[in-house]
Protein backbone atom coordinates (compact mmCIF):
# COMPACT_ATOMS: atom_id res chain seq x y z
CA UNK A 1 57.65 97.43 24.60
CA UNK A 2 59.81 95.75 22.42
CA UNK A 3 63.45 95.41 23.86
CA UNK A 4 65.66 94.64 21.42
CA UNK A 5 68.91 94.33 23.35
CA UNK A 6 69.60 92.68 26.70
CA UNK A 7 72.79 93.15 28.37
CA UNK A 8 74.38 91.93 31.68
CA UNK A 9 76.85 93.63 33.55
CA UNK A 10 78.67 91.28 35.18
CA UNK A 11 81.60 89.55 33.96
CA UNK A 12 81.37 87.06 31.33
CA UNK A 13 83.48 85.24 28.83
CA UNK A 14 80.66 84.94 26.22
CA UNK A 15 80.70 86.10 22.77
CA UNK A 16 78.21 88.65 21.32
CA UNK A 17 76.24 85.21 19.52
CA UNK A 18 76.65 83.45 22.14
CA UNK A 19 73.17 83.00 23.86
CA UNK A 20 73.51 83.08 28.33
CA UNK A 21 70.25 81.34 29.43
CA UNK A 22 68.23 81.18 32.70
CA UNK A 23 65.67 79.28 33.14
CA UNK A 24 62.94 79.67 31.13
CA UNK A 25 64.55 83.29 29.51
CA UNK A 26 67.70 83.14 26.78
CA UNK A 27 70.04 86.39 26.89
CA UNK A 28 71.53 87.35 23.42
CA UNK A 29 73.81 90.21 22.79
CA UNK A 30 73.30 91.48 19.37
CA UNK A 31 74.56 93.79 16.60
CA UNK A 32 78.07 94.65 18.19
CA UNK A 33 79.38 97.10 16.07
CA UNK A 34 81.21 100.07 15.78
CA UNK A 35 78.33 101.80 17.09
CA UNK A 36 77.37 99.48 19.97
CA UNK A 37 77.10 101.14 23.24
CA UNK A 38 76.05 99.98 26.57
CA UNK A 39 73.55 102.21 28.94
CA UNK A 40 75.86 104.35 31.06
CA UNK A 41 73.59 105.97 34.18
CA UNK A 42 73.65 109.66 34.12
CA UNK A 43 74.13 110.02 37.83
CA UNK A 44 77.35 109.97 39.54
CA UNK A 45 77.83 106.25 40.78
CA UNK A 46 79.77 107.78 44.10
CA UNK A 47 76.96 109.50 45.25
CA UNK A 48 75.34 107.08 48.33
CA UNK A 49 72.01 105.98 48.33
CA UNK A 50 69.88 106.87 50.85
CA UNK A 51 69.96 104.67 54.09
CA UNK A 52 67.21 103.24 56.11
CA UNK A 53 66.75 103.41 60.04
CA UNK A 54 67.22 99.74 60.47
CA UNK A 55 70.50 99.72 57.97
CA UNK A 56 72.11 102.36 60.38
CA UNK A 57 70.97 100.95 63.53
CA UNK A 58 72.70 97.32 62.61
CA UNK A 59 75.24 99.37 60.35
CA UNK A 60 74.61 96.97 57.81
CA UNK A 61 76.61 96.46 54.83
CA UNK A 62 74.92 95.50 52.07
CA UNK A 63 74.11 95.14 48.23
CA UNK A 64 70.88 94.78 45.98
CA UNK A 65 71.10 93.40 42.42
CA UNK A 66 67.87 94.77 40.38
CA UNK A 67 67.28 94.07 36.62
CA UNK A 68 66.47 96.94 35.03
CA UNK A 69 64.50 97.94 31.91
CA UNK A 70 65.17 100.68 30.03
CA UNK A 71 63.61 102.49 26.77
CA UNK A 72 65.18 103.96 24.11
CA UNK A 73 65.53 107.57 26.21
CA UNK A 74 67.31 106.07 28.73
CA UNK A 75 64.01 105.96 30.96
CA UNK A 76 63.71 102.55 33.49
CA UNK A 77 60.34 101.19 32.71
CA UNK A 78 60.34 98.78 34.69
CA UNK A 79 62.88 96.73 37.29
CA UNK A 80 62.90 93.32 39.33
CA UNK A 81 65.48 92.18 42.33
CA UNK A 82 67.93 89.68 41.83
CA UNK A 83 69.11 90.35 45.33
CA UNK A 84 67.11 91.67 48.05
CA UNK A 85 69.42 94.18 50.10
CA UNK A 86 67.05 93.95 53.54
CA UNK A 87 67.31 96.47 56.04
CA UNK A 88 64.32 97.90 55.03
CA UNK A 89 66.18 99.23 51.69
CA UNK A 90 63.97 97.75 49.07
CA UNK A 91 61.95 101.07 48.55
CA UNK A 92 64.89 103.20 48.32
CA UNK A 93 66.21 101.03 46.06
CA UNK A 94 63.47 100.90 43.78
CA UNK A 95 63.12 104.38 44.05
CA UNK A 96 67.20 104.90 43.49
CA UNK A 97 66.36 102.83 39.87
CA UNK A 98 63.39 104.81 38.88
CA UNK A 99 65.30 108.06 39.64
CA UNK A 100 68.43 107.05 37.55
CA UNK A 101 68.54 108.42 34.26
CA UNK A 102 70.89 106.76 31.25
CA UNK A 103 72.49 107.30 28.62
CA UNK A 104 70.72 104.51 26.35
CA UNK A 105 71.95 101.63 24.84
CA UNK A 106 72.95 101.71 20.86
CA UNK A 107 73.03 99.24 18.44
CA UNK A 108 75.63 98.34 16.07
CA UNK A 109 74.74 101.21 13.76
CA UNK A 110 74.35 103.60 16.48
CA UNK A 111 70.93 103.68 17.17
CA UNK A 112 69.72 104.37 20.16
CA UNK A 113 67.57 101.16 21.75
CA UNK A 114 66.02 99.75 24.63
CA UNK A 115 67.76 97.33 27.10
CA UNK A 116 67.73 95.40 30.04
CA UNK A 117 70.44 95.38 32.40
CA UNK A 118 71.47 93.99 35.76
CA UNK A 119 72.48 96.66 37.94
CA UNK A 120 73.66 96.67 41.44
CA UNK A 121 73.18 99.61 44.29
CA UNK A 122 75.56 99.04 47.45
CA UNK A 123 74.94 100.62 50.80
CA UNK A 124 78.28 100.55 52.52
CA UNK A 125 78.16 100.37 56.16
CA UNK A 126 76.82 103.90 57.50
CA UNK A 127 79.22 104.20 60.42
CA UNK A 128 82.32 103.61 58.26
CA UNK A 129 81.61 105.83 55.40
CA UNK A 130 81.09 108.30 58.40
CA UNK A 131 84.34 107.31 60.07
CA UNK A 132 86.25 107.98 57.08
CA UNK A 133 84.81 110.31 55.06
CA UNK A 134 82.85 112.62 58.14
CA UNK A 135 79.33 112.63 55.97
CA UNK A 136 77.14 109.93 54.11
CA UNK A 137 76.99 110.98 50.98
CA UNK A 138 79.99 109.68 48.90
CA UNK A 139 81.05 106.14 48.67
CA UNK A 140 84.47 106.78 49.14
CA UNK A 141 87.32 105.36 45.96
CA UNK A 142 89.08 103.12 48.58
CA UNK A 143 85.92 101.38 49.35
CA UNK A 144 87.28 98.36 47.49
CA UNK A 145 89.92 98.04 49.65
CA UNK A 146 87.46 96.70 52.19
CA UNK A 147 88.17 92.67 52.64
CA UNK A 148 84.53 90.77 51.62
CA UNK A 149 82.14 89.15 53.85
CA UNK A 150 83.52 85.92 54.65
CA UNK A 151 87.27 86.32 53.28
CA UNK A 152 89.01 85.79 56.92
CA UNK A 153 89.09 86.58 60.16
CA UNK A 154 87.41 90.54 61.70
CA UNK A 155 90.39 92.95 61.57
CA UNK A 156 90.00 94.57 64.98
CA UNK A 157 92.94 96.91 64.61
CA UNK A 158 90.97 98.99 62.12
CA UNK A 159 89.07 102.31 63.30
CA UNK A 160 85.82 100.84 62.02
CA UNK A 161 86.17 96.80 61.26
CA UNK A 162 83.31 95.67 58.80
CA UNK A 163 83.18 93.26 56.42
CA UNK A 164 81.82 94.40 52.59
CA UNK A 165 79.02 92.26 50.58
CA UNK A 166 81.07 90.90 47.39
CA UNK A 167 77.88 89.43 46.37
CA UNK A 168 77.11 88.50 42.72
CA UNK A 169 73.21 88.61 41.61
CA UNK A 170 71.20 85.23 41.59
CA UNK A 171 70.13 84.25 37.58
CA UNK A 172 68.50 81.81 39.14
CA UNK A 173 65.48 83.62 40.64
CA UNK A 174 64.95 85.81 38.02
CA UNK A 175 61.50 84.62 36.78
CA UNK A 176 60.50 83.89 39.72
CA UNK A 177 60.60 87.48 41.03
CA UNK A 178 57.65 89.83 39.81
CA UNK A 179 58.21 92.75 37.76
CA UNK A 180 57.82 96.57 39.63
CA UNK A 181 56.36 98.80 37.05
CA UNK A 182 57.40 102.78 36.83
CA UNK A 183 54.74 104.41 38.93
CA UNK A 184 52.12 105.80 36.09
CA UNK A 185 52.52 109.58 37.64
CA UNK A 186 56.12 109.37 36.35
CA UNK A 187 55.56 107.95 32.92
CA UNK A 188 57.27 110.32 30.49
C-alpha cells in the first residue's frame, strides 16, 4: 500500500514542507490545499471504550497512543502502539482501532488518500465516570477539568479524587514497535 500522506495529531509548529523525523522514518505533510482534509473517525469520540477487569479493579486511569494506517476508504489497515495503556487494555484497544471507521484523508485537490495518523484512546477511571455520570459509557465534556497525573497534591475533598494521564505518545519507539495487521477475516 502506498500511503501518500502521513499526518500527526498532536500539536506542532511545523509547516506543511517542513519534514518531522524519528529515527530512522521522516514525516512530510504534503499538498495542503484547498482541498486538504485530515481523517475525521466516524464514531462518536464520547462514546467509552470498553474496560478491562484489571482497569476497574485498580480503577485505573489511563491512555494508549496507537499509529494508525488508513486506506483511501477510511479503513485502518494496519496500527502500532506508541503508548501501551496496561491494564490488560491492549486488545480492546486494538480492537477499538480496527472497529473505527473514517472519514479519509484528502489531498490538496480533494482526493481522497491514504494516511497514517497517531491517535489516542483514553480510559478514564471507571469509578469516576460512574460517580458522575451513573453508567460507563460516555466520557463525560468536563473530563478535562480533571488535574493530570503528577500536577500537585490528591484533592481529597472531591467525591471521587483521581488523577488523569496527560500523556503525549513516545516518537521515539516507533520503529521499534511491530506493526498489528487488520485480521484477514475483516479485510474489505
Amino acid at each position: 500500500m502506498r500511503v501518500t500522506l502521513l499526518v500527526l495529531l498532536v500539536a506542532s509548529t511545523a509547516s506543511a514542507e517542513e519534514p518531522r523525523t524519528v529515527p530512522g522514518e521522516t514525516i512530510i505533510i504534503r499538498e495542503r490545499g484547498p482541498g486538504f482534509k485530515l481523517p475525521v473517525p466516524l464514531r462518536d469520540p464520547r462514546v467509552a471504550p470498553q474496560y478491562s477487569d484489571e482497569a476497574i479493579e485498580h480503577d485505573a486511569w489511563t491512555r494508549a497512543w496507537m499509529l494508525l494506517e488508513i486506506d483511501e476508504r477510511g479503513v485502518v489497515q494496519r496500527t502500532k502502539f506508541l503508548k501501551r495503556p496496561g491494564y490488560n487494555l491492549e486488545k480492546i484497544a486494538v480492537e477499538r482501532v480496527f472497529g473505527t471507521r473514517f472519514e479519509p484523508a484528502h489531498d490538496g485537490l480533494g482526493r481522497a488518500t491514504s494516511s497514517r495518523i497517531v491517535f489516542p484512546i483514553e480510559w478514564p477511571s471507571y469509578w469516576w465516570i460512574v460517580a458522575h455520570t451513573g453508567l460507563a459509557t460516555r466520557i463525560p465534556s468536563f473530563v478535562g477539568s480533571v488535574p493530570c497525573r503528577g500536577t500537585g497534591p490528591l484533592n481529597l475533598n472531591r467525591a471521587h479524587p483521581v488523577y488523569r494521564d496527560c500523556s503525549v505518545p513516545d516518537l521515539s519507539n516507533a520503529n521499534a514497535e511491530p506493526w498489528i495487521e487488520r485480521p484477514v477475516s475483516e479485510r474489505r
